[in-house]
C-alpha atoms as a PDB file:
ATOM      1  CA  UNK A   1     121.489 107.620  65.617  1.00  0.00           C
ATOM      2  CA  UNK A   2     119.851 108.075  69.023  1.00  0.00           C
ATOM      3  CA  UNK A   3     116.537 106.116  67.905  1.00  0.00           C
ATOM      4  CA  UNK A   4     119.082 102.832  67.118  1.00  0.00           C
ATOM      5  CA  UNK A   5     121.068 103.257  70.622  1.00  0.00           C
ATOM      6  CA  UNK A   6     117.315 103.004  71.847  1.00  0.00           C
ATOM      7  CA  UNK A   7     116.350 100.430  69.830  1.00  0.00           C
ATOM      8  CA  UNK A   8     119.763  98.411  70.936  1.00  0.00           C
ATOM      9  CA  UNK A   9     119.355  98.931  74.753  1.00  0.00           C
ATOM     10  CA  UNK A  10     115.658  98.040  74.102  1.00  0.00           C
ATOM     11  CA  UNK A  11     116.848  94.786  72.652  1.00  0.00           C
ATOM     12  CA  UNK A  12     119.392  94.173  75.331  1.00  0.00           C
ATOM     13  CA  UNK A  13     117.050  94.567  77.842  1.00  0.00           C
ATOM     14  CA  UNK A  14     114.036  92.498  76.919  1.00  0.00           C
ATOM     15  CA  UNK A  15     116.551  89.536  75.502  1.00  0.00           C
ATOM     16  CA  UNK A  16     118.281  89.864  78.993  1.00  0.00           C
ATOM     17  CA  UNK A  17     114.553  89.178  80.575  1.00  0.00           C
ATOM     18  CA  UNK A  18     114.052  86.363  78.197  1.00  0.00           C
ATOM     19  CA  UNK A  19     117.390  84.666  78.636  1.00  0.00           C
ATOM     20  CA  UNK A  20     118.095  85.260  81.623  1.00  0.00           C
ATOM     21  CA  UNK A  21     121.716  86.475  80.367  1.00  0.00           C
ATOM     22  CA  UNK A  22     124.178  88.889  82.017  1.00  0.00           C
ATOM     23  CA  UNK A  23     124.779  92.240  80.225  1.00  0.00           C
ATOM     24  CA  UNK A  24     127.952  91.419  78.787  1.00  0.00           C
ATOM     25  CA  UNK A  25     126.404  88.124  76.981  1.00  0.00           C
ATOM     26  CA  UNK A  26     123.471  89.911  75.406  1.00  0.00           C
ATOM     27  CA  UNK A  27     125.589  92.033  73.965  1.00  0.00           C
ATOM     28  CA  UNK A  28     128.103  89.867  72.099  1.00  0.00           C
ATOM     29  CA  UNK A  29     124.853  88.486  70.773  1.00  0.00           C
ATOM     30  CA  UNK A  30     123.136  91.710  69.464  1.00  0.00           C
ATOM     31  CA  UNK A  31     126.437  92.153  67.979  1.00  0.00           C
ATOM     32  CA  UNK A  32     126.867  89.048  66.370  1.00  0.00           C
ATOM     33  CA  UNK A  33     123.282  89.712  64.871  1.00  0.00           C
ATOM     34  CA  UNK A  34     124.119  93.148  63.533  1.00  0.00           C
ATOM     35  CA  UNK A  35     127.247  91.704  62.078  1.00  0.00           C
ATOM     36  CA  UNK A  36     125.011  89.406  60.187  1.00  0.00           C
ATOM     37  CA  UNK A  37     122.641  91.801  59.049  1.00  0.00           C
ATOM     38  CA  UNK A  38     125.183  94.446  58.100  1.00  0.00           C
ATOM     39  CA  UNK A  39     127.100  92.041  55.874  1.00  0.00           C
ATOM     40  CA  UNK A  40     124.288  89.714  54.820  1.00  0.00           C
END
């Protein structure tokens, strides 16, 4: 469980470098993502 919160900041962080997004936006992504490849 700790190795995916580090795996999900990890994410956060280098798509908030890439995108230039704010927290909050990078976020609702990774989420959206997860949702899709939970259920997919």
């Amino acid at each position: 469980f700790v190795r995916f919160i580090a795996m999900v900041s990890n994410c956060i962080e280098y798509l908030s470098h890439k995108y230039g997004l704010s927290f909050y936006e990078v976020i609702k992504e990774c989420s959206k993502e997860l949702i899709k490849k939970g259920f997919s």
